[in-house]
PDB file of N, CA and C in Angstrom:
ATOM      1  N   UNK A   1     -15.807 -24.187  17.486  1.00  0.00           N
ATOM      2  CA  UNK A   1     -15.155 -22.994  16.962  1.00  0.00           C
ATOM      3  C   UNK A   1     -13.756 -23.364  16.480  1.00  0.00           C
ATOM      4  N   UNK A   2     -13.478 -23.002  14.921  1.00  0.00           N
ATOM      5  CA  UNK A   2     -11.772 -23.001  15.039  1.00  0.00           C
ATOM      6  C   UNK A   2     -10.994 -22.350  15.460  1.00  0.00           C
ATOM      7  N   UNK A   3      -9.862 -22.909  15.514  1.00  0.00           N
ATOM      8  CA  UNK A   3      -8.816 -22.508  15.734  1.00  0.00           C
ATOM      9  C   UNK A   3      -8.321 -20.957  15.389  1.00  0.00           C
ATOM     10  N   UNK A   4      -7.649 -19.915  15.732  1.00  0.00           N
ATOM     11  CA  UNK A   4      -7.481 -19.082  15.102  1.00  0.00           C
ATOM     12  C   UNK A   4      -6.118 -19.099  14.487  1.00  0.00           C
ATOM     13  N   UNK A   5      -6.172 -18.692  13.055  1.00  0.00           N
ATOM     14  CA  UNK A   5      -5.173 -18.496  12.220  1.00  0.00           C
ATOM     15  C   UNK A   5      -4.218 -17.491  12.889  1.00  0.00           C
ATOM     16  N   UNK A   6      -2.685 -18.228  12.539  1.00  0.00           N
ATOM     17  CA  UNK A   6      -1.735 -17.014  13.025  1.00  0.00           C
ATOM     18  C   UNK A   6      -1.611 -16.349  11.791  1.00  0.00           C
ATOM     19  N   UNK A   7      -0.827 -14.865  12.228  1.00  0.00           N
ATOM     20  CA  UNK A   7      -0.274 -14.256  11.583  1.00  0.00           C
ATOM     21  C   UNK A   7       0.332 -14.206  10.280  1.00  0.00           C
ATOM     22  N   UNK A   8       0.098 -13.926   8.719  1.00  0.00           N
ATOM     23  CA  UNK A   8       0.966 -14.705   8.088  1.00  0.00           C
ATOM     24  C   UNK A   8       2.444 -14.310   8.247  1.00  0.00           C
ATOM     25  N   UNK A   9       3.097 -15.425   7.715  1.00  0.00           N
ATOM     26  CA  UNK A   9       4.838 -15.487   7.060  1.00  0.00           C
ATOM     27  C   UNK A   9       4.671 -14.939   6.609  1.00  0.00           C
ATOM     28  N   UNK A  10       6.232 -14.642   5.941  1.00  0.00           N
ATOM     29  CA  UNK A  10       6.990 -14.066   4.746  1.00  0.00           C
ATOM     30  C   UNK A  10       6.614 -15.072   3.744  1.00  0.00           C
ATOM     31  N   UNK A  11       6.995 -16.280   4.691  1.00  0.00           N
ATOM     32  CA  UNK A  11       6.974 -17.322   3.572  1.00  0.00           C
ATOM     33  C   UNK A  11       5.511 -17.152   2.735  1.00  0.00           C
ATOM     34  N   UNK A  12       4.735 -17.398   3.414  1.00  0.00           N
ATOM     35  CA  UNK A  12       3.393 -17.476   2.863  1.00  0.00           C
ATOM     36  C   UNK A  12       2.795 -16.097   2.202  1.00  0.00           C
ATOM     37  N   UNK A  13       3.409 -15.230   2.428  1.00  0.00           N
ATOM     38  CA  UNK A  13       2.884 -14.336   1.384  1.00  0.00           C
ATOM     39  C   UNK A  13       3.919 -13.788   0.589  1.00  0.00           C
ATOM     40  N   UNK A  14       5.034 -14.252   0.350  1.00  0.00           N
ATOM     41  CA  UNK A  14       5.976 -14.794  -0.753  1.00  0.00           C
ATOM     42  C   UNK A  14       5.686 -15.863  -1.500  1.00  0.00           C
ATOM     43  N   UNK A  15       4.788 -16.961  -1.317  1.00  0.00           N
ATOM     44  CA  UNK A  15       4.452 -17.510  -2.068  1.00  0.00           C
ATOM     45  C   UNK A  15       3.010 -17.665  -2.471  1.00  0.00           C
ATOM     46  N   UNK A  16       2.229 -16.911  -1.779  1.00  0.00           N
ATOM     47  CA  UNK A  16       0.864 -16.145  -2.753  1.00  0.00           C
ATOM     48  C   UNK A  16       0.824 -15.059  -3.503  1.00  0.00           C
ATOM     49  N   UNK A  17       1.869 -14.305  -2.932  1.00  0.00           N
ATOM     50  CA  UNK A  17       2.352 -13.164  -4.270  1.00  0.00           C
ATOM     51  C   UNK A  17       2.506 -13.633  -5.400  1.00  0.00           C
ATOM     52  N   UNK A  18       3.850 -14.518  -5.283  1.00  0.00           N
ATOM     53  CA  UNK A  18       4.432 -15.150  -6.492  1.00  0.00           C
ATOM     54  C   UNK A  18       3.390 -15.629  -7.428  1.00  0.00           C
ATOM     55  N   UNK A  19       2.348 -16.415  -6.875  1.00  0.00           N
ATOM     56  CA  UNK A  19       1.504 -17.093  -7.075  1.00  0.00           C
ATOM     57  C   UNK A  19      -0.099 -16.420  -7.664  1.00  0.00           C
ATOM     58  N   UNK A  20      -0.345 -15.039  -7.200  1.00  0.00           N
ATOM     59  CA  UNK A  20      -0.885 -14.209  -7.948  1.00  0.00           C
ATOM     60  C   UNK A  20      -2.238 -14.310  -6.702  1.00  0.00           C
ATOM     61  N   UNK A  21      -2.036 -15.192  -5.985  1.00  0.00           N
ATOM     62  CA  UNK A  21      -3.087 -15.856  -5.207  1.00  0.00           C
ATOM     63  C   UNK A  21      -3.696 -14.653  -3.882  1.00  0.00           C
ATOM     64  N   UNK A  22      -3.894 -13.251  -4.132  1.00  0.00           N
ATOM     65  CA  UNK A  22      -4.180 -12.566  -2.857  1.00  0.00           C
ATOM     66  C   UNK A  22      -5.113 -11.731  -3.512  1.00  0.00           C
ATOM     67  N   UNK A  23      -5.607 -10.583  -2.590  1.00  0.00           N
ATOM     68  CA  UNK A  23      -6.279  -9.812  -2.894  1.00  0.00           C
ATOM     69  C   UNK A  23      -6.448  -8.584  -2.132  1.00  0.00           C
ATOM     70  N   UNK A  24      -6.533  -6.977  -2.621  1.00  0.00           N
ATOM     71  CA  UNK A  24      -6.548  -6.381  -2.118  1.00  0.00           C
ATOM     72  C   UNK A  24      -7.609  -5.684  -1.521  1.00  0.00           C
ATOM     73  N   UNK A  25      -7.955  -5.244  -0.294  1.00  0.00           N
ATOM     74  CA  UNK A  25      -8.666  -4.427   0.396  1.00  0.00           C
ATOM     75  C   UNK A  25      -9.533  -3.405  -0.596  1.00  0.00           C
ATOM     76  N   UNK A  26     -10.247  -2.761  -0.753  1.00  0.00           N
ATOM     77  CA  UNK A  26     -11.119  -1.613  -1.436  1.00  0.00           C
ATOM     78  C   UNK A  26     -10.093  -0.727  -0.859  1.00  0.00           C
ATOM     79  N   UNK A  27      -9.992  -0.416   0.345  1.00  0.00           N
ATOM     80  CA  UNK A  27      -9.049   0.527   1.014  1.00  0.00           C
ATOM     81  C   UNK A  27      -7.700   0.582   0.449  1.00  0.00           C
ATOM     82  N   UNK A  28      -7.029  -0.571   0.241  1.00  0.00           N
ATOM     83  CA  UNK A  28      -5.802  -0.995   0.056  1.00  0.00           C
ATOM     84  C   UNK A  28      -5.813  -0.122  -1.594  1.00  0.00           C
ATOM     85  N   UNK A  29      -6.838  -1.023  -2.270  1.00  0.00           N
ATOM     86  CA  UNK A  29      -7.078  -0.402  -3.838  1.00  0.00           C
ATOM     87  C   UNK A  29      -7.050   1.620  -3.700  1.00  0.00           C
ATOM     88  N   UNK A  30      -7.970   2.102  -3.218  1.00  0.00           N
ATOM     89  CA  UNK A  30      -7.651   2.968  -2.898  1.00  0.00           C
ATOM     90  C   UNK A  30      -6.527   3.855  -3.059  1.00  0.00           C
ATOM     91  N   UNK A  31      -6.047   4.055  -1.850  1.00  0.00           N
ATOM     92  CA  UNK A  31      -4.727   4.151  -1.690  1.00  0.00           C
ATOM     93  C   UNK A  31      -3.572   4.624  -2.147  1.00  0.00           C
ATOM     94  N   UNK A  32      -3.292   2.725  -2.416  1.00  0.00           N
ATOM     95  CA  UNK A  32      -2.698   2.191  -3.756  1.00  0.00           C
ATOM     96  C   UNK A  32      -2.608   3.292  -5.124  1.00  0.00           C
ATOM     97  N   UNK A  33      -3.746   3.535  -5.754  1.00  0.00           N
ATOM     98  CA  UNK A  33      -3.775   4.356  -6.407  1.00  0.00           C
ATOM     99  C   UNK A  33      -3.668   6.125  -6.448  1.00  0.00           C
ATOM    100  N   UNK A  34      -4.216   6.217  -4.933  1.00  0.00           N
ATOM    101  CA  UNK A  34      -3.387   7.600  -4.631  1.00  0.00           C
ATOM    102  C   UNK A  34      -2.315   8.003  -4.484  1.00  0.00           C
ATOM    103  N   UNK A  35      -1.329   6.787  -4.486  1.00  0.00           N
ATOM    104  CA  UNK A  35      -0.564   7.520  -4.292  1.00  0.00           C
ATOM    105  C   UNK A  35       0.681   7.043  -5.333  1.00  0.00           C
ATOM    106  N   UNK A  36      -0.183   6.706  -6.372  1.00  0.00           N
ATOM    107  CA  UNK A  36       0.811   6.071  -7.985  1.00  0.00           C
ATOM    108  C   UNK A  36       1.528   5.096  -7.687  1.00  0.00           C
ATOM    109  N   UNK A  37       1.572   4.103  -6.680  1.00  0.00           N
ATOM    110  CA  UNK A  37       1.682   2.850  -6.728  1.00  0.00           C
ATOM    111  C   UNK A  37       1.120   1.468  -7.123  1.00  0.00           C
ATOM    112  N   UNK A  38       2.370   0.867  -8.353  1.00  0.00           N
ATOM    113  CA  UNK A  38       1.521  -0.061  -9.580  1.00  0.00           C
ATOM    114  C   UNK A  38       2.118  -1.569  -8.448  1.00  0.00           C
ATOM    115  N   UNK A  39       0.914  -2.338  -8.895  1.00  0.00           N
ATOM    116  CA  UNK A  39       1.403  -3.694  -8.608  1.00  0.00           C
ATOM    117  C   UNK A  39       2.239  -4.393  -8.311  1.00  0.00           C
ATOM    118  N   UNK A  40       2.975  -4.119  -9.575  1.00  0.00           N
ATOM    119  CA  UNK A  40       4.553  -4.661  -9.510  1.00  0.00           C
ATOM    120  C   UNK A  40       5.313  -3.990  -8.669  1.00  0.00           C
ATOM    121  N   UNK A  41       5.028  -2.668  -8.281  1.00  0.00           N
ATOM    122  CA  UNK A  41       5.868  -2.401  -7.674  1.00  0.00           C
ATOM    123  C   UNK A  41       5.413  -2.982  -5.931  1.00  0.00           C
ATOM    124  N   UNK A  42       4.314  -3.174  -5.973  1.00  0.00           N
ATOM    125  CA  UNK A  42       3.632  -3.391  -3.970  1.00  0.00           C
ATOM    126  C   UNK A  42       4.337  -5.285  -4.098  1.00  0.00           C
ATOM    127  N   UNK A  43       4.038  -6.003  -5.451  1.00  0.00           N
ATOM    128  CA  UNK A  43       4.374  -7.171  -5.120  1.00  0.00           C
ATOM    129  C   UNK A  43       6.100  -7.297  -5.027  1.00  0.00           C
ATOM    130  N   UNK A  44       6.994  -6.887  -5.648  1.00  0.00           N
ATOM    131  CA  UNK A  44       8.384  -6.315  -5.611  1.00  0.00           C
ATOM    132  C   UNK A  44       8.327  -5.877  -3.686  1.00  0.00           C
ATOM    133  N   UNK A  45       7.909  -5.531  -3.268  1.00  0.00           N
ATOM    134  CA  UNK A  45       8.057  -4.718  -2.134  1.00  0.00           C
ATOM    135  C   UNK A  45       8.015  -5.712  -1.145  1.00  0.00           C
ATOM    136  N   UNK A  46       6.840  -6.777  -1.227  1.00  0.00           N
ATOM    137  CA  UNK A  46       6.616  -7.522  -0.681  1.00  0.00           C
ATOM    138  C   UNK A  46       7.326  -9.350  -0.539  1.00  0.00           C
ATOM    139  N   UNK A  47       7.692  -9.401  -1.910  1.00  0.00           N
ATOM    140  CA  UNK A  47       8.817 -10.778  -2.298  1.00  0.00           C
ATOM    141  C   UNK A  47      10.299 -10.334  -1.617  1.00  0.00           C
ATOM    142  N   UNK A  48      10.358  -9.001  -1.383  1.00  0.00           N
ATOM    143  CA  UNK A  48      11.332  -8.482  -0.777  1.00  0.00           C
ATOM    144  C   UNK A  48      11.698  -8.305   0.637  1.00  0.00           C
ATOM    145  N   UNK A  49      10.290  -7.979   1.251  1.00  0.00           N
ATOM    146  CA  UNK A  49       9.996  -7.418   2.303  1.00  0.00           C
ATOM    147  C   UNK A  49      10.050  -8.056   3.671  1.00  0.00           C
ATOM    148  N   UNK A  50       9.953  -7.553   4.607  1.00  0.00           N
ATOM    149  CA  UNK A  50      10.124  -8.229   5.999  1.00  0.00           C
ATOM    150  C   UNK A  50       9.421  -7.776   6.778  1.00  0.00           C
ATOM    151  N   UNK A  51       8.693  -8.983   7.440  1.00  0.00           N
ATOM    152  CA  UNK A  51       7.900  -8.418   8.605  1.00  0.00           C
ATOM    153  C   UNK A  51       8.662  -7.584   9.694  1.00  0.00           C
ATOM    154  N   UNK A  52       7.667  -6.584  10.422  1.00  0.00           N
ATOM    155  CA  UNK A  52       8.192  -6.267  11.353  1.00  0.00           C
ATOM    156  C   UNK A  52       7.424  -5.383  12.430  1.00  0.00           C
ATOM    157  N   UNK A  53       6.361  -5.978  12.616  1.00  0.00           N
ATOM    158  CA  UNK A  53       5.410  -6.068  13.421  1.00  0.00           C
ATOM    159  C   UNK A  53       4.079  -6.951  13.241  1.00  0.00           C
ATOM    160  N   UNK A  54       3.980  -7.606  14.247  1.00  0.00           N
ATOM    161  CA  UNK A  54       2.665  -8.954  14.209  1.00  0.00           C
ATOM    162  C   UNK A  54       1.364  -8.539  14.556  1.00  0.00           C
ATOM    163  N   UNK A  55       0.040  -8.689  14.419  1.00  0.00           N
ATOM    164  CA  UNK A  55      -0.903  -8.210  14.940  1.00  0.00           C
ATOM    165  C   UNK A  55      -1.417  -9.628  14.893  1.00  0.00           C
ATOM    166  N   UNK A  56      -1.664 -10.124  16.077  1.00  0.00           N
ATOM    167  CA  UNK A  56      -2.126 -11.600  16.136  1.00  0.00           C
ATOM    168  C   UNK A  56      -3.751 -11.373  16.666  1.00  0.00           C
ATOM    169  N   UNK A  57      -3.872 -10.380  17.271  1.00  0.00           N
ATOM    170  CA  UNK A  57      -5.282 -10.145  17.656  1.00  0.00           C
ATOM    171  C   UNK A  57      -6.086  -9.216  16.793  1.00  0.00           C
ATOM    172  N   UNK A  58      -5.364  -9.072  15.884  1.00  0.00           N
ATOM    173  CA  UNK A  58      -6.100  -7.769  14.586  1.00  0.00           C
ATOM    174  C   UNK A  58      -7.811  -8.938  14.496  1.00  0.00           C
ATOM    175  N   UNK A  59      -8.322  -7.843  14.168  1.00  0.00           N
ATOM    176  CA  UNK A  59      -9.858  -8.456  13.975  1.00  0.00           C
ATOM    177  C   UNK A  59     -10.529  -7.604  12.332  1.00  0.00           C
ATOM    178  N   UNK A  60     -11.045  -8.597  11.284  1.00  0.00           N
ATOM    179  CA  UNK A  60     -11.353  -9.813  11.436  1.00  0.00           C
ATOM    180  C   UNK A  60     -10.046 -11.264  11.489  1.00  0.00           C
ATOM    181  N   UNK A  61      -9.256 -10.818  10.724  1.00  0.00           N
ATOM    182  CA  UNK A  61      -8.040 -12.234  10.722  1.00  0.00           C
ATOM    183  C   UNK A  61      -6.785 -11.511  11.585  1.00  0.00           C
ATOM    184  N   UNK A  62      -5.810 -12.023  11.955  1.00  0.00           N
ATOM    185  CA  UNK A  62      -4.631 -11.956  12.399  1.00  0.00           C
ATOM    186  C   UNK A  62      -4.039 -11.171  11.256  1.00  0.00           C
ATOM    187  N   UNK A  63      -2.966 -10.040  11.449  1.00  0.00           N
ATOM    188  CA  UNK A  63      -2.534  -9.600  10.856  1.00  0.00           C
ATOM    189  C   UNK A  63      -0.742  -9.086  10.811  1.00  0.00           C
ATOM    190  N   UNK A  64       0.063  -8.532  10.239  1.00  0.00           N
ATOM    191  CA  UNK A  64       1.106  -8.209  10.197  1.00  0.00           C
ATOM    192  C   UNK A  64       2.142  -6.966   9.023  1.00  0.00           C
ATOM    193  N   UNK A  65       2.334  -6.223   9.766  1.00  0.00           N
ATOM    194  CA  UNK A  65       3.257  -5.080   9.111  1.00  0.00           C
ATOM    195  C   UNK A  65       4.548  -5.316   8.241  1.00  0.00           C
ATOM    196  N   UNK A  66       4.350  -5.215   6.604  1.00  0.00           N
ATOM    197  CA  UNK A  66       5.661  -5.332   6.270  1.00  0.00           C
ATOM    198  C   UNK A  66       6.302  -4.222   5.591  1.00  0.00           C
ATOM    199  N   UNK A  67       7.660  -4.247   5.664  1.00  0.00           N
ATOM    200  CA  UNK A  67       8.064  -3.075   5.605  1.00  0.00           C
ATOM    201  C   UNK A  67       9.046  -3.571   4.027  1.00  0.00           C
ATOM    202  N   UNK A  68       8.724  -3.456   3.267  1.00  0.00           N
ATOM    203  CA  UNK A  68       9.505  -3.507   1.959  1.00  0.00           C
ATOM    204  C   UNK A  68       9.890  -2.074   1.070  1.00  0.00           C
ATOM    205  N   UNK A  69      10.451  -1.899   0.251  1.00  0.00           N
ATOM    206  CA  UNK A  69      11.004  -1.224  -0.374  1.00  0.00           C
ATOM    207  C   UNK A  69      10.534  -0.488  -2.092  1.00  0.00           C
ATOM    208  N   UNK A  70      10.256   0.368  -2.418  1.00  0.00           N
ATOM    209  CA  UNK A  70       9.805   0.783  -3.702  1.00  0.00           C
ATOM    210  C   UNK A  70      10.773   1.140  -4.463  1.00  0.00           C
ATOM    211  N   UNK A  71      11.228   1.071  -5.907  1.00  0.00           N
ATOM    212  CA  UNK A  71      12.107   1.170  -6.799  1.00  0.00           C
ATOM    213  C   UNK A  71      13.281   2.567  -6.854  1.00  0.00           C
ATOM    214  N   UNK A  72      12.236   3.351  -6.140  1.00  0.00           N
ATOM    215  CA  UNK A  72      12.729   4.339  -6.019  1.00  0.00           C
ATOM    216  C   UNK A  72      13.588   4.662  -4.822  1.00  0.00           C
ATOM    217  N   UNK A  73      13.349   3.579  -3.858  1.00  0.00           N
ATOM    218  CA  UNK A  73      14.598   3.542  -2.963  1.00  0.00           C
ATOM    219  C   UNK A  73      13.326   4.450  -1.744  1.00  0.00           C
ATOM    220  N   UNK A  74      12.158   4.541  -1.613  1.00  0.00           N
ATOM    221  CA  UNK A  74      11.195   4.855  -0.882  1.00  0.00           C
ATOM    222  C   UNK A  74      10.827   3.405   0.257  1.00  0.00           C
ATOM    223  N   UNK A  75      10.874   3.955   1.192  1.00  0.00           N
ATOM    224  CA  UNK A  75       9.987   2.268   2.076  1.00  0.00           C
ATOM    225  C   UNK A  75       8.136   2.650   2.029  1.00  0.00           C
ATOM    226  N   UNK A  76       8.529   1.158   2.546  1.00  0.00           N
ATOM    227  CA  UNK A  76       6.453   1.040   1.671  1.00  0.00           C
ATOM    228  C   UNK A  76       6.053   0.270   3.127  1.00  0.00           C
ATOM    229  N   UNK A  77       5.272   0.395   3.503  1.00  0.00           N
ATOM    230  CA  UNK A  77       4.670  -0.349   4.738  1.00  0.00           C
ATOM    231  C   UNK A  77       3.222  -0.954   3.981  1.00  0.00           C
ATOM    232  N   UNK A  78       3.678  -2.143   4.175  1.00  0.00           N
ATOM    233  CA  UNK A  78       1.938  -2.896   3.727  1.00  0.00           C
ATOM    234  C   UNK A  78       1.745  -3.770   4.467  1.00  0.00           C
ATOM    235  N   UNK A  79       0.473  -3.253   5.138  1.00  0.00           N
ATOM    236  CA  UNK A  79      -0.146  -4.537   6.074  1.00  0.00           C
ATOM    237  C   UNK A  79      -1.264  -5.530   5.692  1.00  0.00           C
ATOM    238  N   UNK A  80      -0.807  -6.502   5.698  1.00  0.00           N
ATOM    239  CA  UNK A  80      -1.383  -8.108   5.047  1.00  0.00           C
ATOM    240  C   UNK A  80      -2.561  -8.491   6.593  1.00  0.00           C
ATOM    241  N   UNK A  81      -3.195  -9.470   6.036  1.00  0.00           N
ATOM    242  CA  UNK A  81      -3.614 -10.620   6.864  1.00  0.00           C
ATOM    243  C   UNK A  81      -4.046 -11.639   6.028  1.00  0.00           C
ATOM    244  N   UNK A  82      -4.365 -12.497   7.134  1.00  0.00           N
ATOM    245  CA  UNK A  82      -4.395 -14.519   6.314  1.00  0.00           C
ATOM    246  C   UNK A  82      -5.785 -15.036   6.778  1.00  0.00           C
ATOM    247  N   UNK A  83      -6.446 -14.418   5.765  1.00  0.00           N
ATOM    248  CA  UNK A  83      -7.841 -14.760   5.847  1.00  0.00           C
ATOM    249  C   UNK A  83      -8.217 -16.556   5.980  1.00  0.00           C
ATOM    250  N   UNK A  84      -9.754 -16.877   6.231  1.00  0.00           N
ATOM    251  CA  UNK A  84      -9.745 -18.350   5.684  1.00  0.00           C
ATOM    252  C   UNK A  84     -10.398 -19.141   4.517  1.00  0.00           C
ATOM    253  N   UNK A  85     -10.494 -17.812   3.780  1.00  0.00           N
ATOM    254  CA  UNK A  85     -11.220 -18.397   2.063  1.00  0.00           C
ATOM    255  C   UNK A  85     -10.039 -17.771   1.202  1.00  0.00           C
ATOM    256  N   UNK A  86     -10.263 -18.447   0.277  1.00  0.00           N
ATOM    257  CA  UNK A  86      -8.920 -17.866  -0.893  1.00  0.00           C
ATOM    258  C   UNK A  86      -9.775 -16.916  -1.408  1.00  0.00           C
ATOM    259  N   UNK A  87      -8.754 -15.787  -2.136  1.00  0.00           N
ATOM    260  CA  UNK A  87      -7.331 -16.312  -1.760  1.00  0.00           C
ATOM    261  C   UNK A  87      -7.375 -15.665  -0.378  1.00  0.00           C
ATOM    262  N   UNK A  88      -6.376 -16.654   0.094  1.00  0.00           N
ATOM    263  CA  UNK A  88      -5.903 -16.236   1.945  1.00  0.00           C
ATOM    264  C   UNK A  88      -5.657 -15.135   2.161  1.00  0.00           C
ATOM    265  N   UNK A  89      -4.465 -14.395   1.391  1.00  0.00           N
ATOM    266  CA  UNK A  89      -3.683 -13.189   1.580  1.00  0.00           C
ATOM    267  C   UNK A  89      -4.295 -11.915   1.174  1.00  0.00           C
ATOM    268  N   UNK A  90      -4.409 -11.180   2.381  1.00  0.00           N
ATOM    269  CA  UNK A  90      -5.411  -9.583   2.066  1.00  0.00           C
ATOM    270  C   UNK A  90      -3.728  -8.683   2.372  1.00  0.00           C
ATOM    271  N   UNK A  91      -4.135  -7.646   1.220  1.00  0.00           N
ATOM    272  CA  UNK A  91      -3.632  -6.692   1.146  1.00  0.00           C
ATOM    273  C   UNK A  91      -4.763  -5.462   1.921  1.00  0.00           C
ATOM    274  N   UNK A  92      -4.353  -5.233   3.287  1.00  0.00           N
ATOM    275  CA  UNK A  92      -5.099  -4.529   4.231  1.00  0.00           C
ATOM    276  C   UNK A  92      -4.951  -3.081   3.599  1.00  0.00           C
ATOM    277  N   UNK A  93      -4.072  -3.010   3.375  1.00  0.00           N
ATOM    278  CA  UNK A  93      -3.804  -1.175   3.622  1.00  0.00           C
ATOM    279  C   UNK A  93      -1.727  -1.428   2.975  1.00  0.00           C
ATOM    280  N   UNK A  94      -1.596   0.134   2.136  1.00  0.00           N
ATOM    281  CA  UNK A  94       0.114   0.062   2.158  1.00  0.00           C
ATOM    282  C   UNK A  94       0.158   1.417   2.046  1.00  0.00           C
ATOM    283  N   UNK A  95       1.483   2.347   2.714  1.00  0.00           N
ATOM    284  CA  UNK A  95       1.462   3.642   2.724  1.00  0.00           C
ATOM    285  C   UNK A  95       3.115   3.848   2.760  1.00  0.00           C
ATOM    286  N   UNK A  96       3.781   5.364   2.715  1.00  0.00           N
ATOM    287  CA  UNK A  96       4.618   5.464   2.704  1.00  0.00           C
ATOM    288  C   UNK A  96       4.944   5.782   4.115  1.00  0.00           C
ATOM    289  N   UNK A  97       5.699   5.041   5.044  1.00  0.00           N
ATOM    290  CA  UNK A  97       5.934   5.658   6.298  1.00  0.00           C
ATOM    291  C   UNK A  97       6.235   7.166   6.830  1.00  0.00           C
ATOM    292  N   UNK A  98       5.609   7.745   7.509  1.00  0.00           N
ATOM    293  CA  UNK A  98       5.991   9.233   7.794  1.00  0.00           C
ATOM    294  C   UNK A  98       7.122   9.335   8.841  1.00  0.00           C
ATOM    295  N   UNK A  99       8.158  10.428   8.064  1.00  0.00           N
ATOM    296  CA  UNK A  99       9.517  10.132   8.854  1.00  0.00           C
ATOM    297  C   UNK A  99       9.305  10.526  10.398  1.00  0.00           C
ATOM    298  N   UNK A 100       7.617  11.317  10.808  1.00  0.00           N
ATOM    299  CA  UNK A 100       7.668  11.767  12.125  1.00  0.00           C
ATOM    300  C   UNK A 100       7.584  10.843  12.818  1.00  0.00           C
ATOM    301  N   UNK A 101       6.541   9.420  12.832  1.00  0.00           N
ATOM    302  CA  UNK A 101       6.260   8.787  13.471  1.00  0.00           C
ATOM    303  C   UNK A 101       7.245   7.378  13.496  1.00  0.00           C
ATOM    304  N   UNK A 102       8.260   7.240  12.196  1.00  0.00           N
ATOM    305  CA  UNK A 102       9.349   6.067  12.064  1.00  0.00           C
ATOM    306  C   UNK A 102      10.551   6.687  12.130  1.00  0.00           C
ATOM    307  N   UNK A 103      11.246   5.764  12.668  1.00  0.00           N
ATOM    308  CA  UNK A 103      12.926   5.876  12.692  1.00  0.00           C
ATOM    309  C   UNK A 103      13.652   5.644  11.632  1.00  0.00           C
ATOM    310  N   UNK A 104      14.355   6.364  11.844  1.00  0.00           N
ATOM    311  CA  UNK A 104      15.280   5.866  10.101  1.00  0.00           C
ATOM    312  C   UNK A 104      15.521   4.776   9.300  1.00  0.00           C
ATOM    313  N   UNK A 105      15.409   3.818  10.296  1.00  0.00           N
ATOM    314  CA  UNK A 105      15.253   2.143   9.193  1.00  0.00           C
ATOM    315  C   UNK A 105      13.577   1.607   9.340  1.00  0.00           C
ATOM    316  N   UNK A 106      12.728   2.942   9.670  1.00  0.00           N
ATOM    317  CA  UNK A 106      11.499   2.433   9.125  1.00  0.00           C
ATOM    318  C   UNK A 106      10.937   1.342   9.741  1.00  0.00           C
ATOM    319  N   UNK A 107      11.415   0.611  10.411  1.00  0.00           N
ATOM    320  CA  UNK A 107      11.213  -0.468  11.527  1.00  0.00           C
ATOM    321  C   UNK A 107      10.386  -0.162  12.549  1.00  0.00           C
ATOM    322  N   UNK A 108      11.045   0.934  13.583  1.00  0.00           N
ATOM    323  CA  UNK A 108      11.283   1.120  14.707  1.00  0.00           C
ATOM    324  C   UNK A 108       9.972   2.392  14.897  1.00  0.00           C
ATOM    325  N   UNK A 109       8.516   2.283  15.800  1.00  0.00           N
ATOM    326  CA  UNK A 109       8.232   3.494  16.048  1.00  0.00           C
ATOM    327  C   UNK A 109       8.906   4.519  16.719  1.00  0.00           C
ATOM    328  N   UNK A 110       8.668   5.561  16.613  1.00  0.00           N
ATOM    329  CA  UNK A 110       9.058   7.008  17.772  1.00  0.00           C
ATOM    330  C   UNK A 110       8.240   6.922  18.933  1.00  0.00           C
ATOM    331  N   UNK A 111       8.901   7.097  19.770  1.00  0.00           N
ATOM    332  CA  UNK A 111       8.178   7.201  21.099  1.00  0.00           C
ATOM    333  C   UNK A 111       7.616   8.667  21.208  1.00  0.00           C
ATOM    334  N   UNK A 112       6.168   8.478  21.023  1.00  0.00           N
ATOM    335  CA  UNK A 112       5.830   9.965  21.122  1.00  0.00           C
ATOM    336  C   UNK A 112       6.073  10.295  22.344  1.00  0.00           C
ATOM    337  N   UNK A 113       6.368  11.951  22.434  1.00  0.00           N
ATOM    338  CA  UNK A 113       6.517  12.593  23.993  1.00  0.00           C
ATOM    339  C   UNK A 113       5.415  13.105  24.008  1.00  0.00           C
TER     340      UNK A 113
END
């Protein structure tokens, strides 16, 4: 059995973005389009963006939350994973964070009561 893949980088999906080298989810596609978000703007979000939550046990690949930025000065949460056939980089899912459940820098969950 191999090894299991970690989580990706920034690095690494800064340089499969760049690189054109990923692909998105049906879900992700989806979405994406519901909610009038173009390409450029999810890859912009993402050459930008910073992890900030890991999912190392996400199933099927390891996965991770990034929290980048839309033109409009909106945050974008898109969660990636690092598959092991190319291209590597899945665009899982990206949404606009809801201010109930994030803290003001979008980072941080709310502790539900």
């Amino acid at each position: 059995m191999s090894k299991p893949l970690p989580p990706p980088s920034m690095r690494f999906i800064r340089s499969h973005v760049r690189a054109k080298r990923y692909r998105l989810t049906k879900h992700a596609t989806v979405v994406r389009l519901e909610r009038g978000i173009t390409i450029a703007e999810m890859e912009q979000a993402l050459l930008n963006g910073e992890i900030i939550e890991r999912y190392p046990d996400a199933q099927p690949y390891p996965a991770c939350l990034v929290l980048g930025w839309l033109s409009s000065g909106d945050p974008l949460h898109i969660v990636c994973s690092r598959g092991n056939r190319e291209p590597a980089l899945r665009i899982i899912t990206l949404y606009e964070p809801d201010d109930r459940l994030w803290e003001s820098d979008y980072k941080t969950r709310k502790v539900q009561k």
